[in-house]
PDB file of N, CA and C in Angstrom:
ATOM      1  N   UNK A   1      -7.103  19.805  60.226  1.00  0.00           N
ATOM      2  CA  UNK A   1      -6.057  19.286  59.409  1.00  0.00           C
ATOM      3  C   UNK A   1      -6.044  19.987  58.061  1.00  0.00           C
ATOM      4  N   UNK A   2      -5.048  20.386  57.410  1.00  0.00           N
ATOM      5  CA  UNK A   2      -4.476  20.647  56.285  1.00  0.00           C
ATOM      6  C   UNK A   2      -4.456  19.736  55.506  1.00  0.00           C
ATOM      7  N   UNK A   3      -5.144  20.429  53.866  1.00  0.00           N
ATOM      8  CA  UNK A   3      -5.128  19.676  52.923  1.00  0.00           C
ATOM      9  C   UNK A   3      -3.928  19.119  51.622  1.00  0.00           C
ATOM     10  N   UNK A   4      -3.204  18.288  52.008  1.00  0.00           N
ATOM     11  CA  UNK A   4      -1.944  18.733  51.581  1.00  0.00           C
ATOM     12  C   UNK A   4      -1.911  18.080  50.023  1.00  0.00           C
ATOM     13  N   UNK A   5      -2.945  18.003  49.360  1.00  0.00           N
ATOM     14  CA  UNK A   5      -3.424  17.577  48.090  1.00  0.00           C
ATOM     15  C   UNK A   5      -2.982  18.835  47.349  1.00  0.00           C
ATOM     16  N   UNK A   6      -2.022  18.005  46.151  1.00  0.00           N
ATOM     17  CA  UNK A   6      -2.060  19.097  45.105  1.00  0.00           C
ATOM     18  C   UNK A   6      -2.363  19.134  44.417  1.00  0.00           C
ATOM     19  N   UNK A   7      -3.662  19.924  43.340  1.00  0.00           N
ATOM     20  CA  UNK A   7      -3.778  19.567  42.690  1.00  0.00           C
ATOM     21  C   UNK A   7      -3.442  20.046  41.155  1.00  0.00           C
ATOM     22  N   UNK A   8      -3.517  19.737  39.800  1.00  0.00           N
ATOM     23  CA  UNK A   8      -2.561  20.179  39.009  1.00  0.00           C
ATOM     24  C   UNK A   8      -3.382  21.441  38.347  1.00  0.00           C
ATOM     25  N   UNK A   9      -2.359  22.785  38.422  1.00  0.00           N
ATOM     26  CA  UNK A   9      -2.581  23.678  37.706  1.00  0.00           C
ATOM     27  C   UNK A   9      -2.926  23.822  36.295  1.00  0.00           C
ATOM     28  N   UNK A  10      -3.841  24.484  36.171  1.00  0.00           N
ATOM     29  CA  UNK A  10      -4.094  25.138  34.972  1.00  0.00           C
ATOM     30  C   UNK A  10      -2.972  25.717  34.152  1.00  0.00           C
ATOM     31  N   UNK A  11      -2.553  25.398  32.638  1.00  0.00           N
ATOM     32  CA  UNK A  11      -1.570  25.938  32.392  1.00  0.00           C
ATOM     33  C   UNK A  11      -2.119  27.377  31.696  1.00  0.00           C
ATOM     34  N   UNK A  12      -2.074  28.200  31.370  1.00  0.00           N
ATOM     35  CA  UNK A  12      -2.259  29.214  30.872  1.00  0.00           C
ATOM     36  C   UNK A  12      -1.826  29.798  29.480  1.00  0.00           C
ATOM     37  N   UNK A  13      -0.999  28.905  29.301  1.00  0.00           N
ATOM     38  CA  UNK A  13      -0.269  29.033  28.015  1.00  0.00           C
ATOM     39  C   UNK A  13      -0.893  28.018  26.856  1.00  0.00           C
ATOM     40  N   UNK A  14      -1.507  28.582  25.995  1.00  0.00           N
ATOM     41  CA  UNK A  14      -1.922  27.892  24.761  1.00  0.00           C
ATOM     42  C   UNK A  14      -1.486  27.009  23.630  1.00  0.00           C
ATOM     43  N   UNK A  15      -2.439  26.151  23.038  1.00  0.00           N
ATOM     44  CA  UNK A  15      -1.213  25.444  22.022  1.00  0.00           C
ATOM     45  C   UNK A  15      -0.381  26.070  20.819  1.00  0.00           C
ATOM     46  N   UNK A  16      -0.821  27.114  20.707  1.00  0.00           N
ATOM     47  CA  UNK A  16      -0.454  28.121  19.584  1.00  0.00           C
ATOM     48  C   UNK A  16       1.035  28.699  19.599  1.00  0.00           C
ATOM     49  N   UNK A  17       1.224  28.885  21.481  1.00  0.00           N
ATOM     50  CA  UNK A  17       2.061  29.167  22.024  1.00  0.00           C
ATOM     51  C   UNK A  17       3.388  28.604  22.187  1.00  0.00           C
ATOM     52  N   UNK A  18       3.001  26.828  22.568  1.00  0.00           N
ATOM     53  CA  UNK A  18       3.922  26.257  22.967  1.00  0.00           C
ATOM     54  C   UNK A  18       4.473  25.393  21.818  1.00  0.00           C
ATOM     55  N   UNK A  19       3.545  25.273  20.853  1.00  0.00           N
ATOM     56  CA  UNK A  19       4.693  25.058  19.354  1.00  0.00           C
ATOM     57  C   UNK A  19       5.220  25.952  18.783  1.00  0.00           C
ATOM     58  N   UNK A  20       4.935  27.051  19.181  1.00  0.00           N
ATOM     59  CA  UNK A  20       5.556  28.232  18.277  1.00  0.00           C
ATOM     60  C   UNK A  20       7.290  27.978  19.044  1.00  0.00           C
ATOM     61  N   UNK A  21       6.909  28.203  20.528  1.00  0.00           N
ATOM     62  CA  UNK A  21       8.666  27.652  21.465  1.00  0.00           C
ATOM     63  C   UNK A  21       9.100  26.582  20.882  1.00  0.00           C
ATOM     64  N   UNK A  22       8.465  25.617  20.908  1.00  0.00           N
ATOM     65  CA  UNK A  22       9.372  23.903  20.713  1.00  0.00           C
ATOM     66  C   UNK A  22       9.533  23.680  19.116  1.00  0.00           C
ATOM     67  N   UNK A  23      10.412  23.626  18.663  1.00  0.00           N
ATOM     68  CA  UNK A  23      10.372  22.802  17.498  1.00  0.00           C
ATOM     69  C   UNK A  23      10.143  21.619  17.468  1.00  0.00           C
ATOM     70  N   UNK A  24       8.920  21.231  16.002  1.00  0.00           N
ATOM     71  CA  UNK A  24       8.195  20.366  16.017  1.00  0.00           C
ATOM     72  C   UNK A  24       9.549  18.645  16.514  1.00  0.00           C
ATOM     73  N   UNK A  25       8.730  18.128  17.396  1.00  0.00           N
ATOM     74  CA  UNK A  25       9.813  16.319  17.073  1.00  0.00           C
ATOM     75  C   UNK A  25      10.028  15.761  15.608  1.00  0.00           C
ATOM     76  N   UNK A  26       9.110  15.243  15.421  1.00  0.00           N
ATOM     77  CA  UNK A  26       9.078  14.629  14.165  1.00  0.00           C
ATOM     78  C   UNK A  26       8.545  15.801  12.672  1.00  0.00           C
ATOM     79  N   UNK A  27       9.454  17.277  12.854  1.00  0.00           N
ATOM     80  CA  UNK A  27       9.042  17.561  11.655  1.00  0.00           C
ATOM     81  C   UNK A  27       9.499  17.197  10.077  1.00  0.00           C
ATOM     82  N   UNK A  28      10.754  16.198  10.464  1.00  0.00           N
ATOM     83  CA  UNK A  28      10.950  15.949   8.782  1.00  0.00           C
ATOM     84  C   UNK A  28      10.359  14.553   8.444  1.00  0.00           C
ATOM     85  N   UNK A  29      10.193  13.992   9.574  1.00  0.00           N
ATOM     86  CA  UNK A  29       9.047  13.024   9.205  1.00  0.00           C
ATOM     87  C   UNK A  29       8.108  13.386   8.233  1.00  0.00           C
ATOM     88  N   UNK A  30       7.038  14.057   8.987  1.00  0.00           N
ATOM     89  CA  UNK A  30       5.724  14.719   8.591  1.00  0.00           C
ATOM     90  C   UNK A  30       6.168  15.661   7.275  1.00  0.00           C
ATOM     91  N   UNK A  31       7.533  16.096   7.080  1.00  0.00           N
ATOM     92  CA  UNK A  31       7.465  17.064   6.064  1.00  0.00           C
ATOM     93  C   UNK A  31       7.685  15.525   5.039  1.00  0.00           C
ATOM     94  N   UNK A  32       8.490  14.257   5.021  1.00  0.00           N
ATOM     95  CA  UNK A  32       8.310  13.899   4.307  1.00  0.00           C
ATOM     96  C   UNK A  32       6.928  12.951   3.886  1.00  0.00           C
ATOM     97  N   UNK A  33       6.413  12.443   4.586  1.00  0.00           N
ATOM     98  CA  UNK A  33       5.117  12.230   4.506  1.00  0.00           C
ATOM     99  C   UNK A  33       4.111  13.144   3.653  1.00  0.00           C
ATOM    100  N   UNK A  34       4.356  14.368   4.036  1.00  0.00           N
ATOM    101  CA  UNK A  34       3.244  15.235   3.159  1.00  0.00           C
ATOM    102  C   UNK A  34       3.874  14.965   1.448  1.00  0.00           C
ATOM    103  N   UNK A  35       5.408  14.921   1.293  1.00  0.00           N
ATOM    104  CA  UNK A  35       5.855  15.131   0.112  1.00  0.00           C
ATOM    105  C   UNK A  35       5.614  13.828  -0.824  1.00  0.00           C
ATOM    106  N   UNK A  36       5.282  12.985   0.523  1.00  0.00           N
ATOM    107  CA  UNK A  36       5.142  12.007  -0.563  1.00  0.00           C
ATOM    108  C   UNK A  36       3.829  11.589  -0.715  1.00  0.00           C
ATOM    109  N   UNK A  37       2.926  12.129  -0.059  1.00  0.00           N
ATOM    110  CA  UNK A  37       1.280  12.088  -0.496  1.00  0.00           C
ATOM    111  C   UNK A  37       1.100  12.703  -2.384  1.00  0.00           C
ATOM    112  N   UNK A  38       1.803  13.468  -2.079  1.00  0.00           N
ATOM    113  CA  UNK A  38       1.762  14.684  -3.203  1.00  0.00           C
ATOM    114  C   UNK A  38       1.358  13.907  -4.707  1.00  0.00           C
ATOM    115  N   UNK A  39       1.693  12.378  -4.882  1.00  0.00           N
ATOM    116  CA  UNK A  39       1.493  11.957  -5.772  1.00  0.00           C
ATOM    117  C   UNK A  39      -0.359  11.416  -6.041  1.00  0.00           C
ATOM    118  N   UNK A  40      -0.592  11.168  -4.872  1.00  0.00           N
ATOM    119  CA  UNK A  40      -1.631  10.302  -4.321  1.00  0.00           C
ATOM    120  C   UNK A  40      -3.062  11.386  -3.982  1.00  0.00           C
ATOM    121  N   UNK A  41      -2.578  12.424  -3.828  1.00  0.00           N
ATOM    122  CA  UNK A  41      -3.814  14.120  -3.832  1.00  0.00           C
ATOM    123  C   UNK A  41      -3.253  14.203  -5.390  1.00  0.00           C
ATOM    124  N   UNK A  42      -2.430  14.451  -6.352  1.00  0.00           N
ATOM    125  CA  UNK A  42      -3.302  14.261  -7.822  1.00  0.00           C
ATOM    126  C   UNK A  42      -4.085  13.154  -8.212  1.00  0.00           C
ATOM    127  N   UNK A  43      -3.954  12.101  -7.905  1.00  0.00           N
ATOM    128  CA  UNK A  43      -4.369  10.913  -8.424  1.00  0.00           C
ATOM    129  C   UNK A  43      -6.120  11.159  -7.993  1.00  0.00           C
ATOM    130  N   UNK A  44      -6.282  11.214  -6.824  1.00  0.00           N
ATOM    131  CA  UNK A  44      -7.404  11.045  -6.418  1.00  0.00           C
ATOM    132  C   UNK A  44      -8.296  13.041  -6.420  1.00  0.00           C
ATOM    133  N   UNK A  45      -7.063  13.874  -6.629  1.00  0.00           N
ATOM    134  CA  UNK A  45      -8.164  15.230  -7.370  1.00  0.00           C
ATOM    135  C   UNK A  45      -8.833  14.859  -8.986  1.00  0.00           C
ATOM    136  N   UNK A  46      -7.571  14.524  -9.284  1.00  0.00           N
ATOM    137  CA  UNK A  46      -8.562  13.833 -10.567  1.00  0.00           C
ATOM    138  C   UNK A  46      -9.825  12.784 -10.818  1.00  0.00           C
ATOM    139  N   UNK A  47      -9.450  12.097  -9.707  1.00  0.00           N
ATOM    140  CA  UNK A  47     -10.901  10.725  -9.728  1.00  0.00           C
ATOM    141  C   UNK A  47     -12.205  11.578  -8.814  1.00  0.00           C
ATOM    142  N   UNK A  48     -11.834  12.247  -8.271  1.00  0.00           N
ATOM    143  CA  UNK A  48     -13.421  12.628  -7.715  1.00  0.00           C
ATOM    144  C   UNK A  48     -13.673  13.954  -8.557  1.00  0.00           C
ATOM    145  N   UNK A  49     -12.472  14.907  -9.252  1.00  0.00           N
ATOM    146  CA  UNK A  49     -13.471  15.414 -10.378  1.00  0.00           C
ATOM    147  C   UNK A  49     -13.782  14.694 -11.586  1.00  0.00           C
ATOM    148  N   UNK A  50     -13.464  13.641 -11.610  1.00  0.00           N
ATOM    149  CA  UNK A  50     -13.983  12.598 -13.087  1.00  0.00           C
ATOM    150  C   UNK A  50     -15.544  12.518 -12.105  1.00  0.00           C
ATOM    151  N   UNK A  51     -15.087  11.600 -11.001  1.00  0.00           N
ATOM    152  CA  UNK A  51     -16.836  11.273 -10.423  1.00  0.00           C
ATOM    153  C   UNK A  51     -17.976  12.555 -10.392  1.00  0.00           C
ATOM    154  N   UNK A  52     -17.154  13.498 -10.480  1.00  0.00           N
ATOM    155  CA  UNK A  52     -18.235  14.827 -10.094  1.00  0.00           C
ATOM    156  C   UNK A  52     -19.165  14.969 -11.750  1.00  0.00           C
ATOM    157  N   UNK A  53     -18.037  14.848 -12.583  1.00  0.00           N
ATOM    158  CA  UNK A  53     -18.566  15.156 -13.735  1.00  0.00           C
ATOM    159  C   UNK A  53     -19.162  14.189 -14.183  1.00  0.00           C
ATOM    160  N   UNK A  54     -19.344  13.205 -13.793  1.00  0.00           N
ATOM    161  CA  UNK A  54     -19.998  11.557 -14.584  1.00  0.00           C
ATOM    162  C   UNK A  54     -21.253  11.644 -13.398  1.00  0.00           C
ATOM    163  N   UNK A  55     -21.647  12.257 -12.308  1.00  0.00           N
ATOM    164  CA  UNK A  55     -22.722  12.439 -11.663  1.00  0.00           C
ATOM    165  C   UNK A  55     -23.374  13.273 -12.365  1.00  0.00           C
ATOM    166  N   UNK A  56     -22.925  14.793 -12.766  1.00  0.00           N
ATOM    167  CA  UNK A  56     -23.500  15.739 -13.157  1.00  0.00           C
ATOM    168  C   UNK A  56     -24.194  15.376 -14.511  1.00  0.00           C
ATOM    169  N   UNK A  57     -23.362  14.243 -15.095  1.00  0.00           N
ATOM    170  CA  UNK A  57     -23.500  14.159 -16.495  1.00  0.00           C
ATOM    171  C   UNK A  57     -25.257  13.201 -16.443  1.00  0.00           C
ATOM    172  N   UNK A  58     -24.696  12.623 -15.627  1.00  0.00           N
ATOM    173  CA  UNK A  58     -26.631  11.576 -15.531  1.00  0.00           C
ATOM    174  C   UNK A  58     -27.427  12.325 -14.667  1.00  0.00           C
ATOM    175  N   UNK A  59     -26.880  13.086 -13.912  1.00  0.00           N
ATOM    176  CA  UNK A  59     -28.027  13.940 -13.386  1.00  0.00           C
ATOM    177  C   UNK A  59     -28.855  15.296 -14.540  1.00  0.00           C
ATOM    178  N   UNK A  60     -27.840  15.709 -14.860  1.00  0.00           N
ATOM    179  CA  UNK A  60     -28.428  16.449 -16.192  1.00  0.00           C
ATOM    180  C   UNK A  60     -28.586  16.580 -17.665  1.00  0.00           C
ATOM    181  N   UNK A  61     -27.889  15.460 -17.656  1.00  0.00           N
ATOM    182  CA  UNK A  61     -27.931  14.921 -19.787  1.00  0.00           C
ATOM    183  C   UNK A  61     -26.994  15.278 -20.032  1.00  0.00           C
ATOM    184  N   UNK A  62     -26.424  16.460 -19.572  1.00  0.00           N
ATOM    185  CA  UNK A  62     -25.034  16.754 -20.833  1.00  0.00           C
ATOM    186  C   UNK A  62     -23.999  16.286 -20.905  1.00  0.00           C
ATOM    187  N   UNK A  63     -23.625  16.120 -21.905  1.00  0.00           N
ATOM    188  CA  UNK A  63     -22.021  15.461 -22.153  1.00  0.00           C
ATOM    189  C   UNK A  63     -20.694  16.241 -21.800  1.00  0.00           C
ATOM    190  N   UNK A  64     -21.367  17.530 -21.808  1.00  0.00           N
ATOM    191  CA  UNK A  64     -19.908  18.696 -21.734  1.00  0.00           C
ATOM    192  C   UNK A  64     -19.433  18.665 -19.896  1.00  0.00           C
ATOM    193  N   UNK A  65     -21.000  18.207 -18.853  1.00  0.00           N
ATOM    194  CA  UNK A  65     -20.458  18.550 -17.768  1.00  0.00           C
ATOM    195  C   UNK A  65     -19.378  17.635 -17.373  1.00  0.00           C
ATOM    196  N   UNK A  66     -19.687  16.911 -17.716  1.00  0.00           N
ATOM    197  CA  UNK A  66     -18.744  15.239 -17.577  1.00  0.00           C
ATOM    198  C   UNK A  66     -17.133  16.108 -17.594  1.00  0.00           C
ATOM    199  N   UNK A  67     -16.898  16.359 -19.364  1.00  0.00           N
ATOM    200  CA  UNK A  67     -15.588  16.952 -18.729  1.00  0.00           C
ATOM    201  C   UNK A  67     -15.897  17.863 -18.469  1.00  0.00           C
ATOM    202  N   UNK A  68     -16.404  18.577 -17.768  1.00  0.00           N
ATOM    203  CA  UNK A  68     -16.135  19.869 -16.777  1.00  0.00           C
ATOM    204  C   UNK A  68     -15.608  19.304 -15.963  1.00  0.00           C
ATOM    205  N   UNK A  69     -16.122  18.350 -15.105  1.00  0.00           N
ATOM    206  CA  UNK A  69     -15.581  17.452 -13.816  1.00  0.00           C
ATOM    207  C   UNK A  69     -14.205  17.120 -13.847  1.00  0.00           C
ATOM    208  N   UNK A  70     -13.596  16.569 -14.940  1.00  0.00           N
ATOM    209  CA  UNK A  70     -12.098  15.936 -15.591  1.00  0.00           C
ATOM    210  C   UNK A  70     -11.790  17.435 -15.721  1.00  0.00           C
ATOM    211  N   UNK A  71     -12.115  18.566 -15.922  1.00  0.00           N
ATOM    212  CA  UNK A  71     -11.261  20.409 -15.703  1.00  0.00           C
ATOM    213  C   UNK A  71     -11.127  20.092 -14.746  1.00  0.00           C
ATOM    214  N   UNK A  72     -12.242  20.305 -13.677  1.00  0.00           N
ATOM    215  CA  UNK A  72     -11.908  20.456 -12.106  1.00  0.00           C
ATOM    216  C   UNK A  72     -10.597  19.762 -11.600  1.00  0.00           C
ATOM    217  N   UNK A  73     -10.893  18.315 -11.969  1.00  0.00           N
ATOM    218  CA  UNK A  73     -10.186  17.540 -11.121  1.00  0.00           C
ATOM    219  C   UNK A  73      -8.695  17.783 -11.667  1.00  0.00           C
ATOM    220  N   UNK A  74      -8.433  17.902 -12.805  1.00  0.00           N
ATOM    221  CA  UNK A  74      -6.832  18.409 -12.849  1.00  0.00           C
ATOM    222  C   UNK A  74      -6.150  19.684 -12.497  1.00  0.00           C
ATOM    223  N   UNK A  75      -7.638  20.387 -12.659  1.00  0.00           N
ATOM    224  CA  UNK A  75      -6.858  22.014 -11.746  1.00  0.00           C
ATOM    225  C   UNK A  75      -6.383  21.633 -10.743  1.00  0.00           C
ATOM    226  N   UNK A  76      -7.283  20.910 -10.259  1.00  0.00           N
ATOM    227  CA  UNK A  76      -7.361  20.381  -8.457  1.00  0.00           C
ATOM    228  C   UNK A  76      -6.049  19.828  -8.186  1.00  0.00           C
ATOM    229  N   UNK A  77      -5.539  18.881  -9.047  1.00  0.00           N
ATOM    230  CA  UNK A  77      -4.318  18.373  -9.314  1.00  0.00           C
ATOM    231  C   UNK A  77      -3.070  19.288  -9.133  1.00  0.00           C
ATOM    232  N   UNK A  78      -3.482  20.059 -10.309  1.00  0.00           N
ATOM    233  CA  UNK A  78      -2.294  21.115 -10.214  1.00  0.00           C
ATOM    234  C   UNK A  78      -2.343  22.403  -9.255  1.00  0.00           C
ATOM    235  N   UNK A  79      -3.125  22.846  -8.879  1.00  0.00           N
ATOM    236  CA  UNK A  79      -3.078  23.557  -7.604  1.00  0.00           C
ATOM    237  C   UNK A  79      -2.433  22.372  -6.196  1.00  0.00           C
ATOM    238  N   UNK A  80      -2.221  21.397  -6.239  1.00  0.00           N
ATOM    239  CA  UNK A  80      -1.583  20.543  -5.280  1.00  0.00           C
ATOM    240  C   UNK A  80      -0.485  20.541  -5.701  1.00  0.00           C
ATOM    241  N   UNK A  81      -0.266  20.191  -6.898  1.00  0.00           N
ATOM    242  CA  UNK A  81       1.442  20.918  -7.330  1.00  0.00           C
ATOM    243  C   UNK A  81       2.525  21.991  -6.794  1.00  0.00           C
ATOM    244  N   UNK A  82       1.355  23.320  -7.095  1.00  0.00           N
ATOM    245  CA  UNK A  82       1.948  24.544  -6.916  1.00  0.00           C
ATOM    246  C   UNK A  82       1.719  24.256  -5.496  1.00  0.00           C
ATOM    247  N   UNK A  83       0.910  24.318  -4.354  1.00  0.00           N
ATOM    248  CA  UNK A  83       1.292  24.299  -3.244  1.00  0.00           C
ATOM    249  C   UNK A  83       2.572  23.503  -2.724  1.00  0.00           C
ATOM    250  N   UNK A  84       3.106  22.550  -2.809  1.00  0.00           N
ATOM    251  CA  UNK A  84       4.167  21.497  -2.774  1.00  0.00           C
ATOM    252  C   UNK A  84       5.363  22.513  -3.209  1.00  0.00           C
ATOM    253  N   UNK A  85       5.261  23.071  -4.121  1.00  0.00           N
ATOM    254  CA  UNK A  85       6.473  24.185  -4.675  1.00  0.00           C
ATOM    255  C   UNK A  85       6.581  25.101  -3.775  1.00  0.00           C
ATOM    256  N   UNK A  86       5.642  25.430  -3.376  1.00  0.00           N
ATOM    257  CA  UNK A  86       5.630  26.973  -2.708  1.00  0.00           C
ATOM    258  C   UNK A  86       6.321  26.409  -1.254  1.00  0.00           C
ATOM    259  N   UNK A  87       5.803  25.105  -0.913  1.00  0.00           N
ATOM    260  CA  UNK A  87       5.904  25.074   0.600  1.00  0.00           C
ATOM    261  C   UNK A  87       7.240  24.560   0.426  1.00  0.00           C
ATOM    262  N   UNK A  88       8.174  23.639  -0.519  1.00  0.00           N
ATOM    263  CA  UNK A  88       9.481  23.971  -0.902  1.00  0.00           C
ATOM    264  C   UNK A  88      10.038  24.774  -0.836  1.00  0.00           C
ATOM    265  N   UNK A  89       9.581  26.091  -1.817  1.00  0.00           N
ATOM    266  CA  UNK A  89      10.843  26.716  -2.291  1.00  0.00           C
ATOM    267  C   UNK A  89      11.010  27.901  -1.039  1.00  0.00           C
ATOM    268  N   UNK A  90       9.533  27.929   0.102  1.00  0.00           N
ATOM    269  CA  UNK A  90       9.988  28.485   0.782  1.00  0.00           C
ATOM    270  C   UNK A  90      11.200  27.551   2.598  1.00  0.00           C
ATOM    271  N   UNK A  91      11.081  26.499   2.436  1.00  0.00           N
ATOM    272  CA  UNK A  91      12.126  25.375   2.680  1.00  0.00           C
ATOM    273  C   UNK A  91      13.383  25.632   2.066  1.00  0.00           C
ATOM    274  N   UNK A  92      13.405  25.721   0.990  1.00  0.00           N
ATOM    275  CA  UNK A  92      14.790  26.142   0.501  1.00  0.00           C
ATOM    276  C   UNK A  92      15.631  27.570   0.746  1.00  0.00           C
ATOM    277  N   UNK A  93      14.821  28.460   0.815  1.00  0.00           N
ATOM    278  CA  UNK A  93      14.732  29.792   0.764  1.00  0.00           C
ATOM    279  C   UNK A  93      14.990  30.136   2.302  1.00  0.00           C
ATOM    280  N   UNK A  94      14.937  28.829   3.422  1.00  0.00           N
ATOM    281  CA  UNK A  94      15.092  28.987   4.530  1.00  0.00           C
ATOM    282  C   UNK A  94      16.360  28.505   4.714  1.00  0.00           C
ATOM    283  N   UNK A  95      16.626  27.734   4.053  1.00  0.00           N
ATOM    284  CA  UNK A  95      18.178  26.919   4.079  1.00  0.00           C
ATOM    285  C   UNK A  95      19.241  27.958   3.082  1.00  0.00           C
ATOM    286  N   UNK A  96      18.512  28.968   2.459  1.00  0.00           N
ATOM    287  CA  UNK A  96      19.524  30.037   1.608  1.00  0.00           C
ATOM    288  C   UNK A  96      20.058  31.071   2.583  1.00  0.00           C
ATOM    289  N   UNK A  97      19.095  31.149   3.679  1.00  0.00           N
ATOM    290  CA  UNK A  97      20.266  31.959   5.199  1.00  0.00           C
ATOM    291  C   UNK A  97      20.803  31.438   5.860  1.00  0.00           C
ATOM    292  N   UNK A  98      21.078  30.016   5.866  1.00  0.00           N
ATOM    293  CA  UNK A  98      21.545  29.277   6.895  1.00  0.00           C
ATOM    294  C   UNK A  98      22.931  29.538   6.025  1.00  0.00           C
ATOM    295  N   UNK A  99      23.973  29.914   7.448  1.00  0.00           N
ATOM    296  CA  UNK A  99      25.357  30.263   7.265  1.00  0.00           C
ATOM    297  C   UNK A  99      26.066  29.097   6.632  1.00  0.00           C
ATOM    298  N   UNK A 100      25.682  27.808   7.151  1.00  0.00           N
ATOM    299  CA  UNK A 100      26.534  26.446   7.044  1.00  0.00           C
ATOM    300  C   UNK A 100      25.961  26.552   5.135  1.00  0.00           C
ATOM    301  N   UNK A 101      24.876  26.535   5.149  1.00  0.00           N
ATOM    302  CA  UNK A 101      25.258  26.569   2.990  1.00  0.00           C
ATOM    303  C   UNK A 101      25.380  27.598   2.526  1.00  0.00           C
ATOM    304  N   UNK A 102      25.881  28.993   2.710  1.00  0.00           N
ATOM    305  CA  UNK A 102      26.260  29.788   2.052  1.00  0.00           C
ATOM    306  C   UNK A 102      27.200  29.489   1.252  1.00  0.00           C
ATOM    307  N   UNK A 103      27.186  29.859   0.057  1.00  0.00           N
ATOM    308  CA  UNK A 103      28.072  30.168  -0.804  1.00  0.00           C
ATOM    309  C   UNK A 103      28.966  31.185  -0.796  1.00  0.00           C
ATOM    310  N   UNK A 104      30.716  31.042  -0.765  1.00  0.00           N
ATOM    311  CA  UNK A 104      31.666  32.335  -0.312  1.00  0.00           C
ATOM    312  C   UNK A 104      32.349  32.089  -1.717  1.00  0.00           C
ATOM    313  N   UNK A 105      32.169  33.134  -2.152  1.00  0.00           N
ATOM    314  CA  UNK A 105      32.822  33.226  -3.722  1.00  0.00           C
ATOM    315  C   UNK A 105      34.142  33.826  -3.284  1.00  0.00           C
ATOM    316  N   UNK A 106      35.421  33.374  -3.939  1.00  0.00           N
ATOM    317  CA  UNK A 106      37.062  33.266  -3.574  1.00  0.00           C
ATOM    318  C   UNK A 106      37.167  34.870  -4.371  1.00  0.00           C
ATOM    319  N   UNK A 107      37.430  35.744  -4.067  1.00  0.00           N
ATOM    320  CA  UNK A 107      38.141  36.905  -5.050  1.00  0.00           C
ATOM    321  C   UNK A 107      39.235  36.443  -5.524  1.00  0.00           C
ATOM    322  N   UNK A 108      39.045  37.127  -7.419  1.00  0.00           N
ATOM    323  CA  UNK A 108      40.392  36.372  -7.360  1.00  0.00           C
ATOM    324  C   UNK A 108      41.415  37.571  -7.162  1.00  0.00           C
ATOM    325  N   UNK A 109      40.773  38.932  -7.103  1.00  0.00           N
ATOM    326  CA  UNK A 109      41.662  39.680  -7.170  1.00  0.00           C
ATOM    327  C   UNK A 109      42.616  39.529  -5.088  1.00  0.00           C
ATOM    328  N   UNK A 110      42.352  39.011  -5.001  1.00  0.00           N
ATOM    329  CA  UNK A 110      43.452  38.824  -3.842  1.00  0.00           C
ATOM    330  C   UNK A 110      44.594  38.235  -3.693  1.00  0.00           C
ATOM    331  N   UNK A 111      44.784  37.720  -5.051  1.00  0.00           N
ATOM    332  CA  UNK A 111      45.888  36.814  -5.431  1.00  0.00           C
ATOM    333  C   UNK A 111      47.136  37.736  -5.804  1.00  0.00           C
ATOM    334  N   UNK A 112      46.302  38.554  -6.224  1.00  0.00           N
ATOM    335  CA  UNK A 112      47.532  39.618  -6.819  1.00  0.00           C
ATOM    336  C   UNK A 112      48.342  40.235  -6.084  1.00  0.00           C
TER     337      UNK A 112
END
């Protein structure tokens, strides 16, 4: 007798692959979700470089590392900024080839 069991193939195609084909389901979800973390990654780059520097500060006496920690944590801050911009303006910059928002400036010399 013949085994007439099938069983399921191996796909061969990777995940790298098959999101690159499908556009994401829920990507403006997730794009807005990330945008709105954006407030909540400064808040908390700043509190764990305050904590970094108020560890450092009783671990080694000095007063200066303390704010070193409060540097960190607002760079930290603002490097979450600039990423948020970048991953915008290249969002926008994708919607500046899309035909449907082009801008068609009227000549006026055609009037003449």
């Amino acid at each position: 007798m013949e085994n007439n069991s099938q069983e399921p193939k191996e796909s061969k195609i990777s995940p790298q692959e098959t999101s690159s084909e499908k556009p994401l389901k829920y990507k403006e979800a997730l794009l807005a979700y990330s945008n709105a973390t954006l407030g909540i990654s400064m808040v908390v780059a700043v509190l764990i470089g305050v904590g970094i520097g108020y560890g450092l500060e009783q671990l080694f006496g000095y007063k200066w590392l303390f704010w070193l920690g409060v540097f960190w944590g607002v760079s930290a801050a603002i490097l979450n900024v600039y990423k948020a911009y970048k991953r915008q303006k290249k969002e926008f910059d994708e919607l500046k080839n899309n035909p449907k928002y082009v801008y068609q400036k009227w000549d006026d010399d055609d009037d003449n």
